[in-house]
C-alpha atoms as a PDB file:
ATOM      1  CA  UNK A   1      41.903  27.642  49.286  1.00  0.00           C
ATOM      2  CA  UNK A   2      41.933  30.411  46.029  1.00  0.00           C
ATOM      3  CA  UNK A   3      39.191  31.837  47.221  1.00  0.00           C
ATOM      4  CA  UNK A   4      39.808  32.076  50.467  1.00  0.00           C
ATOM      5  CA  UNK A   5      42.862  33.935  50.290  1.00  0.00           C
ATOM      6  CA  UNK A   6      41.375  36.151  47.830  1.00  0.00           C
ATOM      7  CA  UNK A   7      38.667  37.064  50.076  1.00  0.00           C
ATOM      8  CA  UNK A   8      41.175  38.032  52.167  1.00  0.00           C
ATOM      9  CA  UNK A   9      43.756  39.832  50.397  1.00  0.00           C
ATOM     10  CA  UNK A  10      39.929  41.780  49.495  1.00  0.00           C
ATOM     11  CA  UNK A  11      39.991  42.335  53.126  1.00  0.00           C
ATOM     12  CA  UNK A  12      43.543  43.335  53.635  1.00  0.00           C
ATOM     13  CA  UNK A  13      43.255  45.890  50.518  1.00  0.00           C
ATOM     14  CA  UNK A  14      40.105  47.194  52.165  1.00  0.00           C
ATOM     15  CA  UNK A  15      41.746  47.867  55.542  1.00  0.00           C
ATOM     16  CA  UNK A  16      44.745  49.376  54.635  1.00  0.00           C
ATOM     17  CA  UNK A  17      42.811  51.661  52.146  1.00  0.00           C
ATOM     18  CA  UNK A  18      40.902  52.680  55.048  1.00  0.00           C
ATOM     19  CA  UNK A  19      44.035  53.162  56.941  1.00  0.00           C
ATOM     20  CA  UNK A  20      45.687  55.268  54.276  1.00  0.00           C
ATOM     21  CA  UNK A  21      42.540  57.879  53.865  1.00  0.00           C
ATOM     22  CA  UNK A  22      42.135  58.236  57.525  1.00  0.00           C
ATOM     23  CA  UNK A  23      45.504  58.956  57.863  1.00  0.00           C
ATOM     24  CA  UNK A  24      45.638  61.303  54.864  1.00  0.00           C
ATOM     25  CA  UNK A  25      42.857  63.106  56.065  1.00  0.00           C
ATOM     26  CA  UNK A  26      43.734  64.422  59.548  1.00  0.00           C
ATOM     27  CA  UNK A  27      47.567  64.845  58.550  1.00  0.00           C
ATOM     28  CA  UNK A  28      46.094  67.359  55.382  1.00  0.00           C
ATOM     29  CA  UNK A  29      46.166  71.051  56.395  1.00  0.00           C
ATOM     30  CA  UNK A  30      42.474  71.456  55.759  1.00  0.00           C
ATOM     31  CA  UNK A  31      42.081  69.140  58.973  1.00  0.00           C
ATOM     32  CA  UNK A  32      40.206  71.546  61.677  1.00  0.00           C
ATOM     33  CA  UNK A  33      42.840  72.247  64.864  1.00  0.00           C
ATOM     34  CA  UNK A  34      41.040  70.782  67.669  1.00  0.00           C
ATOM     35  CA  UNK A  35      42.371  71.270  71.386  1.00  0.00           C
ATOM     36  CA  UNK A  36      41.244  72.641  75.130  1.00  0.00           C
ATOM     37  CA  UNK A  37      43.146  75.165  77.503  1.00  0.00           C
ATOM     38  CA  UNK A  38      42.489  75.937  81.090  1.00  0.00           C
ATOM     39  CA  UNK A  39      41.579  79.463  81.982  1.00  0.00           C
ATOM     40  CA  UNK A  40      40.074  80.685  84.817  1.00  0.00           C
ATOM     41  CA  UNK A  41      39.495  77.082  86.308  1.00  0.00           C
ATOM     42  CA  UNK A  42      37.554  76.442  83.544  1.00  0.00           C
ATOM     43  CA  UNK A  43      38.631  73.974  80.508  1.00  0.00           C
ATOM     44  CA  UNK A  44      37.861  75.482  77.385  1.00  0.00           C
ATOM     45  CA  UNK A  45      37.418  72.940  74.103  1.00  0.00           C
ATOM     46  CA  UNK A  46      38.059  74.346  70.716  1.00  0.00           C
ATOM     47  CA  UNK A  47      37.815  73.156  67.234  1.00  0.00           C
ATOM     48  CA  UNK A  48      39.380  75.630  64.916  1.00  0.00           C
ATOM     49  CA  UNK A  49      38.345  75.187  61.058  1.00  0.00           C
ATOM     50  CA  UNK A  50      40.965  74.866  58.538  1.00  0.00           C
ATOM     51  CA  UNK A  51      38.579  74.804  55.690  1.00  0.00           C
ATOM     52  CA  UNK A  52      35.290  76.717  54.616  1.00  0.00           C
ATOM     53  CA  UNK A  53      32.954  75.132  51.644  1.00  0.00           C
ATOM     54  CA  UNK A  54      31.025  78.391  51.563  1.00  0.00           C
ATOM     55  CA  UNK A  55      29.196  80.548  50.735  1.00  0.00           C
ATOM     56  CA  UNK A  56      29.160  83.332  53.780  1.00  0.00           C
ATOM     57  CA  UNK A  57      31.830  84.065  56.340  1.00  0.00           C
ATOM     58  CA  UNK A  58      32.693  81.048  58.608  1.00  0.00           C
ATOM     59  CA  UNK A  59      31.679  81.052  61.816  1.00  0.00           C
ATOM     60  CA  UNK A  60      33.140  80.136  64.994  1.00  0.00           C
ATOM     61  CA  UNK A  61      31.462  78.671  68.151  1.00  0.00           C
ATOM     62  CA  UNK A  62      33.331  78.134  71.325  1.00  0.00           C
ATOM     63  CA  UNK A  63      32.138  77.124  74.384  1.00  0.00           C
ATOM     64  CA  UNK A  64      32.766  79.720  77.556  1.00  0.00           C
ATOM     65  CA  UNK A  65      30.572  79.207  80.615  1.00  0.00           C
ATOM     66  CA  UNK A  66      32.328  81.846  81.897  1.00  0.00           C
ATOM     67  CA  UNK A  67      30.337  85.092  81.303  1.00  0.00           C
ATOM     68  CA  UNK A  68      32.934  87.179  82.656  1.00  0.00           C
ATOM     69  CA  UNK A  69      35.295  85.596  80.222  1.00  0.00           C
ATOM     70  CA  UNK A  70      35.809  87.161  76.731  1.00  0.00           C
ATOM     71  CA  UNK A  71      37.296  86.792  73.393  1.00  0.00           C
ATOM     72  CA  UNK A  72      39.008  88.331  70.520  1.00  0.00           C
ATOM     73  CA  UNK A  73      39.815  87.795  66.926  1.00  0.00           C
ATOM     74  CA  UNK A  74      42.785  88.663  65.048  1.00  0.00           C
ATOM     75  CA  UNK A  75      42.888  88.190  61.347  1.00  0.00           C
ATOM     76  CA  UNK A  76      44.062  88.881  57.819  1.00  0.00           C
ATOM     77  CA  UNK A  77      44.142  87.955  54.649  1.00  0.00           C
ATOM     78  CA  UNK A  78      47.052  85.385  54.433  1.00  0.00           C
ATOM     79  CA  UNK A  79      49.897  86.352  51.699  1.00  0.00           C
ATOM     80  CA  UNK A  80      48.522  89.929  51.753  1.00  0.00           C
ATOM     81  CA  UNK A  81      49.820  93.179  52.991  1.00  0.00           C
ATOM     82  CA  UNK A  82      46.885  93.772  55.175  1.00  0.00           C
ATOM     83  CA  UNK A  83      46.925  95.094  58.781  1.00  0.00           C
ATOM     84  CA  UNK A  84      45.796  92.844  61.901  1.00  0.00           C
ATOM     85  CA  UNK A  85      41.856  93.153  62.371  1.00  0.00           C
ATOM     86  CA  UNK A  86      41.141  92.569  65.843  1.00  0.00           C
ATOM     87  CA  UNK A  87      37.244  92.117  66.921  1.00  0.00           C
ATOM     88  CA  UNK A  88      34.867  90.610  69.713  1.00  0.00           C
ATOM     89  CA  UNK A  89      33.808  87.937  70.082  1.00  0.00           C
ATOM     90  CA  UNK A  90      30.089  87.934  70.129  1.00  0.00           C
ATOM     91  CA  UNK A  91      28.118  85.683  73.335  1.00  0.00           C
ATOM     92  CA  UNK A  92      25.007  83.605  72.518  1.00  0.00           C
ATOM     93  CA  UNK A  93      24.504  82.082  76.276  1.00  0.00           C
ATOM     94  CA  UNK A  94      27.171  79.684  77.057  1.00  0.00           C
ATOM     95  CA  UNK A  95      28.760  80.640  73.347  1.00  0.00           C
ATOM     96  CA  UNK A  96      31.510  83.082  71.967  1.00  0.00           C
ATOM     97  CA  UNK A  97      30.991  83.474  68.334  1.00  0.00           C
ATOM     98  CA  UNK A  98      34.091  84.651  65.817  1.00  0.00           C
ATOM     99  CA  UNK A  99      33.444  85.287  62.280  1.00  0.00           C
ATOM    100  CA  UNK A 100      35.613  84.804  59.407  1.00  0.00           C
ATOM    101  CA  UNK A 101      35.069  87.136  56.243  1.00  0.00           C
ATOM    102  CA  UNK A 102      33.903  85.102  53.147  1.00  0.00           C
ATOM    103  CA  UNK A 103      36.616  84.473  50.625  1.00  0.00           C
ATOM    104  CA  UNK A 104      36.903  83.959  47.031  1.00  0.00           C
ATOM    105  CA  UNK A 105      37.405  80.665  45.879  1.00  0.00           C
ATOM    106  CA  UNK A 106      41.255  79.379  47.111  1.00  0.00           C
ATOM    107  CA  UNK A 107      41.378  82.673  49.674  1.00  0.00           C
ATOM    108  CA  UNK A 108      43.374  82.252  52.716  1.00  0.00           C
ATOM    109  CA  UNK A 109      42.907  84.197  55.921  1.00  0.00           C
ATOM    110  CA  UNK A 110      45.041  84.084  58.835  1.00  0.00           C
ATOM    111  CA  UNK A 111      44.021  84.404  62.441  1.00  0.00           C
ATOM    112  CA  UNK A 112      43.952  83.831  66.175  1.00  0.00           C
ATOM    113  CA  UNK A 113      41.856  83.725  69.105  1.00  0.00           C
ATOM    114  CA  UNK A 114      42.558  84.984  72.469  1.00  0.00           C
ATOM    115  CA  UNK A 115      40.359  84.400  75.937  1.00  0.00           C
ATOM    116  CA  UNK A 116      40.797  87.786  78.155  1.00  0.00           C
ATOM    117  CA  UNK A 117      39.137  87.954  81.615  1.00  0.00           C
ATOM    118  CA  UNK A 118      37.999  91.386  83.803  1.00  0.00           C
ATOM    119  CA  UNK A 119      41.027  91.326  85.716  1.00  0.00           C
ATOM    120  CA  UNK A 120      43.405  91.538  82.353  1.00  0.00           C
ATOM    121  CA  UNK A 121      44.556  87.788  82.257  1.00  0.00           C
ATOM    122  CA  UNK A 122      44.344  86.653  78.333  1.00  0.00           C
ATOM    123  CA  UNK A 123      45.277  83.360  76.842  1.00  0.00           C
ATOM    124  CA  UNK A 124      45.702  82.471  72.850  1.00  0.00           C
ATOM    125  CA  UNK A 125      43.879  78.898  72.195  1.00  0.00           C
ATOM    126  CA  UNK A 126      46.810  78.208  69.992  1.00  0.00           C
ATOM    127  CA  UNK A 127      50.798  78.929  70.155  1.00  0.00           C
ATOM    128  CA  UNK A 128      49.951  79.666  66.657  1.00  0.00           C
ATOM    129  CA  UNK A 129      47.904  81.282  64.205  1.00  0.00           C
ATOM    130  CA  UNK A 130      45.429  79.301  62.093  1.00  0.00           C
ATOM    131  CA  UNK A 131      44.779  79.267  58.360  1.00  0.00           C
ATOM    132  CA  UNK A 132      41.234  78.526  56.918  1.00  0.00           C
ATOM    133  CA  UNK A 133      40.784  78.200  53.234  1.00  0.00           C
ATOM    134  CA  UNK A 134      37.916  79.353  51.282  1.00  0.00           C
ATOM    135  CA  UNK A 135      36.676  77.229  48.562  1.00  0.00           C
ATOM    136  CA  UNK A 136      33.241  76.965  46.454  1.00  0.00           C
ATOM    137  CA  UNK A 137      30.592  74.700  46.803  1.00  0.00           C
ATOM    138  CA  UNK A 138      30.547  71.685  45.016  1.00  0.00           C
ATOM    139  CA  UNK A 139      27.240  69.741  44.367  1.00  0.00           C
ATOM    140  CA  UNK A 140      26.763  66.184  46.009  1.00  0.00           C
ATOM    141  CA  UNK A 141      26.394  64.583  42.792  1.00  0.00           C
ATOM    142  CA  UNK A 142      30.090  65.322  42.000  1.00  0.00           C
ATOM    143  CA  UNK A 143      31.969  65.143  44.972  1.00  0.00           C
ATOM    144  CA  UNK A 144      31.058  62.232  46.266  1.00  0.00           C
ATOM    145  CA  UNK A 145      31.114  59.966  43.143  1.00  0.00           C
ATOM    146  CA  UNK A 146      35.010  61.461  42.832  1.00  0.00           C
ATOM    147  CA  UNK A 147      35.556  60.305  45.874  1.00  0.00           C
ATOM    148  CA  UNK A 148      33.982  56.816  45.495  1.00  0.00           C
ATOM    149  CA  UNK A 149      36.230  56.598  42.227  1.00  0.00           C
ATOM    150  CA  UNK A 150      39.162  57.767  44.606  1.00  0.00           C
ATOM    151  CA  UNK A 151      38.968  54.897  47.051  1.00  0.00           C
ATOM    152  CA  UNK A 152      38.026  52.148  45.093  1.00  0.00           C
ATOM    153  CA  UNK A 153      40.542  52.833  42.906  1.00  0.00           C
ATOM    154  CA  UNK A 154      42.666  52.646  45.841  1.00  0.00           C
ATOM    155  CA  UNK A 155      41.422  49.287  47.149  1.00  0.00           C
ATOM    156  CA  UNK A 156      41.933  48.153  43.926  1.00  0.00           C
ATOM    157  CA  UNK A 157      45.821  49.286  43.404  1.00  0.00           C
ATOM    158  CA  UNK A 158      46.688  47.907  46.786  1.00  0.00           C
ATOM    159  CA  UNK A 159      44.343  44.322  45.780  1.00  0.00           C
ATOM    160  CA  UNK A 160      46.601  44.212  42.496  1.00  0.00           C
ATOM    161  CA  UNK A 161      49.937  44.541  44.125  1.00  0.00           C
ATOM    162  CA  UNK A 162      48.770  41.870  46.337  1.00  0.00           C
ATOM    163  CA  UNK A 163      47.716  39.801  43.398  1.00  0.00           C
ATOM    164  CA  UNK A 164      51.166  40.473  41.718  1.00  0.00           C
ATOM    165  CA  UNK A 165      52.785  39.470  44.992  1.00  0.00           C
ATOM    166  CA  UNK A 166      51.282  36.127  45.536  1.00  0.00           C
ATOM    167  CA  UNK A 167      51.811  36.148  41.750  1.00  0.00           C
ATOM    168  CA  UNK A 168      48.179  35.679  41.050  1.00  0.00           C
ATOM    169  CA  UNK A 169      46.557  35.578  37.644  1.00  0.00           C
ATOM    170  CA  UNK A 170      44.371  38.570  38.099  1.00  0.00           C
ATOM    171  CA  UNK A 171      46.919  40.968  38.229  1.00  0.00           C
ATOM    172  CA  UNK A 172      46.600  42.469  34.916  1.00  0.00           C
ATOM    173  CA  UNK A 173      42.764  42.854  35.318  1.00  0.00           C
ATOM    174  CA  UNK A 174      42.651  43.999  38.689  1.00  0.00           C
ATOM    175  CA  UNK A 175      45.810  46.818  37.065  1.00  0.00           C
ATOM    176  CA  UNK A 176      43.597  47.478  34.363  1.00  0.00           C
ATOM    177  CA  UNK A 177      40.851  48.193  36.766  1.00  0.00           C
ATOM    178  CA  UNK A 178      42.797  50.155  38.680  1.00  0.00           C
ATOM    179  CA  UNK A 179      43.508  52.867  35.918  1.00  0.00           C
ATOM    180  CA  UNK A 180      40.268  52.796  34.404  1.00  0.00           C
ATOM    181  CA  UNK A 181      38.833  54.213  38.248  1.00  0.00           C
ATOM    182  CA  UNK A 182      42.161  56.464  38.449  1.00  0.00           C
ATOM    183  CA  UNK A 183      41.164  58.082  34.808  1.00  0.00           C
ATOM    184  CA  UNK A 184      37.259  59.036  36.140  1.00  0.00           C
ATOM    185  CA  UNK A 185      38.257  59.700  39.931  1.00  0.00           C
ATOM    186  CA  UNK A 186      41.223  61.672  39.212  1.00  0.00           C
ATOM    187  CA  UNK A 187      41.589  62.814  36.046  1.00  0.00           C
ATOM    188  CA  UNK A 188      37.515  63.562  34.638  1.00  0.00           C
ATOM    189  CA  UNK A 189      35.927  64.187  37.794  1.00  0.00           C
ATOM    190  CA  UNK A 190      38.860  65.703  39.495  1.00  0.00           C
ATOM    191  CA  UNK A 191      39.632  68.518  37.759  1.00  0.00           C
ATOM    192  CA  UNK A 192      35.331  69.324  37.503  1.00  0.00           C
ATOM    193  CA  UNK A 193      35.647  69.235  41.202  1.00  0.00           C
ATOM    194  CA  UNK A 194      38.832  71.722  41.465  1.00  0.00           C
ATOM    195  CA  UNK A 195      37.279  73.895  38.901  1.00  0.00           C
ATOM    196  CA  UNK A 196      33.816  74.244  41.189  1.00  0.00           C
ATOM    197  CA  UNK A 197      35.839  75.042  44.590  1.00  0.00           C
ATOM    198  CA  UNK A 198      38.795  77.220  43.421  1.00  0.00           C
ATOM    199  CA  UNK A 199      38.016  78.148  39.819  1.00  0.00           C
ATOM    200  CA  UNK A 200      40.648  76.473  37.962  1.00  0.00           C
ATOM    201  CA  UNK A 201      40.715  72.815  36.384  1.00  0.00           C
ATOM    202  CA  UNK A 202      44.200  72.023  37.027  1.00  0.00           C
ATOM    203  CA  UNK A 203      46.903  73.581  38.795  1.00  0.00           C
ATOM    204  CA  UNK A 204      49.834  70.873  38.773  1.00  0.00           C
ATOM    205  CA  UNK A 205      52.434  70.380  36.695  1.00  0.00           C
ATOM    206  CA  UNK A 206      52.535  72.334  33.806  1.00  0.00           C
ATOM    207  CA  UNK A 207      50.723  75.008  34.878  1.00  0.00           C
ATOM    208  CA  UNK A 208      51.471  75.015  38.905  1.00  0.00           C
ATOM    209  CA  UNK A 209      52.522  72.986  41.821  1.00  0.00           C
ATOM    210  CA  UNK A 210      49.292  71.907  43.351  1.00  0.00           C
ATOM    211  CA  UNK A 211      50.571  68.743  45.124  1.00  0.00           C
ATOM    212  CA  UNK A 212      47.069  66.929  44.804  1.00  0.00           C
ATOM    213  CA  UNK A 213      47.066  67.689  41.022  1.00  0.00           C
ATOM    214  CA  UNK A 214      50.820  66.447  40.514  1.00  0.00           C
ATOM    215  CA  UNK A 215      50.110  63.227  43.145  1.00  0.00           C
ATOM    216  CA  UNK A 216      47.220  62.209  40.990  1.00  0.00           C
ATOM    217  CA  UNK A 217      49.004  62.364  37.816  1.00  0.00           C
ATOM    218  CA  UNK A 218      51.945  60.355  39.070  1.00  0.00           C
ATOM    219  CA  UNK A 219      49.145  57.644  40.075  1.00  0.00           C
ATOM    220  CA  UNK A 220      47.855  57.427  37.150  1.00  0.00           C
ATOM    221  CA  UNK A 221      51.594  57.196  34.909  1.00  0.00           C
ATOM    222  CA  UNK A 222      52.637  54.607  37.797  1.00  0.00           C
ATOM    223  CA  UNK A 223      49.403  52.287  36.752  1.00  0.00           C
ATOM    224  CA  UNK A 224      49.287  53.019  32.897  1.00  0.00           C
ATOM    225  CA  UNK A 225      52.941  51.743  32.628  1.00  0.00           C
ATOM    226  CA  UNK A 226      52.026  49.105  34.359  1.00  0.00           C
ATOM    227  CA  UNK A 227      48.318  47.756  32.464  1.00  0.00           C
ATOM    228  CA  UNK A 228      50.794  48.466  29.226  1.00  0.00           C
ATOM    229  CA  UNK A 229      54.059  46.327  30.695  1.00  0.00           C
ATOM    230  CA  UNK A 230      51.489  43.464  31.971  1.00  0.00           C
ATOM    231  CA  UNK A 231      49.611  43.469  28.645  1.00  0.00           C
ATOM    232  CA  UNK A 232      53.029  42.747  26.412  1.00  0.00           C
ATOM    233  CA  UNK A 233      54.725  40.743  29.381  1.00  0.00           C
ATOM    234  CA  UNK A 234      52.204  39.276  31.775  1.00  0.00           C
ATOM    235  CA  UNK A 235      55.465  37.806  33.239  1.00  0.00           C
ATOM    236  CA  UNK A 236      56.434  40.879  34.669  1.00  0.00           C
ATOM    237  CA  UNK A 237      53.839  41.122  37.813  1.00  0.00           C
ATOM    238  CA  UNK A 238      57.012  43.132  39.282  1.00  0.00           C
ATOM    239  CA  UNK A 239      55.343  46.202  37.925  1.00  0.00           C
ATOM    240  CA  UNK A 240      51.876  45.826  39.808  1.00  0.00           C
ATOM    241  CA  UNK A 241      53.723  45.697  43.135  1.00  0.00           C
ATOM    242  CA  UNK A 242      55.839  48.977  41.799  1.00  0.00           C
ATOM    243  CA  UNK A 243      53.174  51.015  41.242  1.00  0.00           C
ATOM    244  CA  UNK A 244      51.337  50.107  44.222  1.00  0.00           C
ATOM    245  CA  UNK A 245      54.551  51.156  46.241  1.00  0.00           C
ATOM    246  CA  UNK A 246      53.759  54.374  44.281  1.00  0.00           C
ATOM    247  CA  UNK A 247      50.154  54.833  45.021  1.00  0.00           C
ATOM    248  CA  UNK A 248      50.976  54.104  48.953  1.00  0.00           C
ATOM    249  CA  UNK A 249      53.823  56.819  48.947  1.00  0.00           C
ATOM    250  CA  UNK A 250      51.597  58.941  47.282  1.00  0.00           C
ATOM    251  CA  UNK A 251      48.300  58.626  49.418  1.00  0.00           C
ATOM    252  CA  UNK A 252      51.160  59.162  52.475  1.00  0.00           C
ATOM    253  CA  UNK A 253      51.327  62.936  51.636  1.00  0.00           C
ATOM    254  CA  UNK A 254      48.975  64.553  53.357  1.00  0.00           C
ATOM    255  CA  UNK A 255      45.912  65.834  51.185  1.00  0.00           C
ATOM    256  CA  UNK A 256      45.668  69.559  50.089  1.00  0.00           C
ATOM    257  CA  UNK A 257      49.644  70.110  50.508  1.00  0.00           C
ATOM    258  CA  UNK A 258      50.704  73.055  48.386  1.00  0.00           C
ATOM    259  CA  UNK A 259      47.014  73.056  47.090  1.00  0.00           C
ATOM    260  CA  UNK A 260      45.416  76.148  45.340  1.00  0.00           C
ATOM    261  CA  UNK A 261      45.643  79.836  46.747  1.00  0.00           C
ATOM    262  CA  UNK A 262      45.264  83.175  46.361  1.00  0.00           C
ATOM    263  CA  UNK A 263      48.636  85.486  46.755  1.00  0.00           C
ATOM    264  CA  UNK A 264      46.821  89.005  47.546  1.00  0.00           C
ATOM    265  CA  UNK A 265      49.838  90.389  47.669  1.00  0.00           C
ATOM    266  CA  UNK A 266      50.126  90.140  43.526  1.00  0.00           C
ATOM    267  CA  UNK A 267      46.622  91.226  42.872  1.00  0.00           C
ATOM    268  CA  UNK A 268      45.893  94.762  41.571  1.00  0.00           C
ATOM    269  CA  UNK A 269      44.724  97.007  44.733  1.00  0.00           C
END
């Protein structure tokens, strides 16, 4: 019957992980704007990116049958003093191409796309404009083992709240498991992989208020009071369930928030 339910707590901690990271994912402002207008009888998809991994200028495809159909660009630098740049939209057959100027690492540009016909109609694809971010490239062999560390340390904080709340006696292991994947995931590879795409190990509290920096550190306090409580009181299973409460409040603010960027408007012309 122990086993059983532990299979499936296993299960529930997997699901809801799953839950939590799809959720935190397309609510994140690096999530592409996606979308299709009518114009000219014609229904025009679009998916707008949000986020570029470089290196080179990010291009846009959308799909216009329509040859008589056109399209602009309008961007600038976001937080910058710049003018609007307006351009064409280049056609590759059924294709309108935009490009984006490349960015340094954590550079923000703003823009907007418009549809314009022969007879002077014109329609944006969005109310408003879009912001892409620019970041560097980091290697496979870093990214995705953060990541891996990431969300098994989530199944495991959500599996160890579980445990608490069934008052099970893995809860202290299944804690101490939980900070020992939150210290690699967040707090070694982490920072490696925020130094590769925007040039800077960590921007949360001291130093800044990147909300991905902060969120991980409050993780990691929430479970290392917790392996320390359960280690002198094993009694006090309260504090699993706490910090998982934590770590789901947490992974409910959507990712990138606040995250690094450039302010043009303070850099030396």
């Amino acid at each position: 019957m122990k086993k059983s339910r532990s299979i499936l707590l296993w299960v529930v901690a997997f699901v809801l992980m799953l839950v939590l990271a799809v959720y935190q994912r397309m609510t994140g402002p690096t999530y592409p704007v996606s979308g299709s207008i009518t114009f000219n009888n014609e229904v025009v998809k679009y998916k707008l990116p949000r986020s570029n991994d470089g290196p080179g200028d990010d291009i846009i495809k959308i799909k216009v049958q329509n040859q008589n159909v056109l399209a602009y660009i309008k961007y600038k630098r976001f937080k910058s003093n710049d003018d609007w740049t307006v351009k064409q939209l280049k056609r590759d057959g059924d294709y309108l191409l935009a490009s984006i100027p490349e960015q340094p690492p954590a550079g923000k540009v703003i823009y907007q796309i418009s549809l314009v016909d022969f007879t002077g109609n014109n329609k944006t694809l969005t109310a408003e404009p879009v912001i892409i971010r620019f970041k560097g490239v980091v290697p496979p062999y870093i990214l995705y083992p953060h990541i891996l560390f990431m969300f098994v340390g989530m199944v495991y904080s959500l599996r160890a709240g579980l445990e608490a709340f069934y008052k099970g006696n893995r809860t202290y292991a299944y804690s101490l498991f939980t900070m020992n994947l939150m210290i690699i995931g967040g707090l070694i590879l982490g920072p490696i992989v925020q130094y590769l795409a925007f040039g800077a190990f960590w921007t949360g509290w001291p130093f800044g208020h990147d909300l991905t920096d902060n969120k991980t550190l409050l993780v990691f306090i929430a479970w290392i009071v917790t392996v320390f409580q359960l280690k002198k009181h094993p009694e006090r299973k309260y504090w699993a369930i706490i910090a998982t409460i934590v770590t789901i409040v947490v992974y409910l603010v959507p990712h990138s928030v606040l995250g690094s960027e450039i302010d043009y408007t303070k850099l030396p012309k």
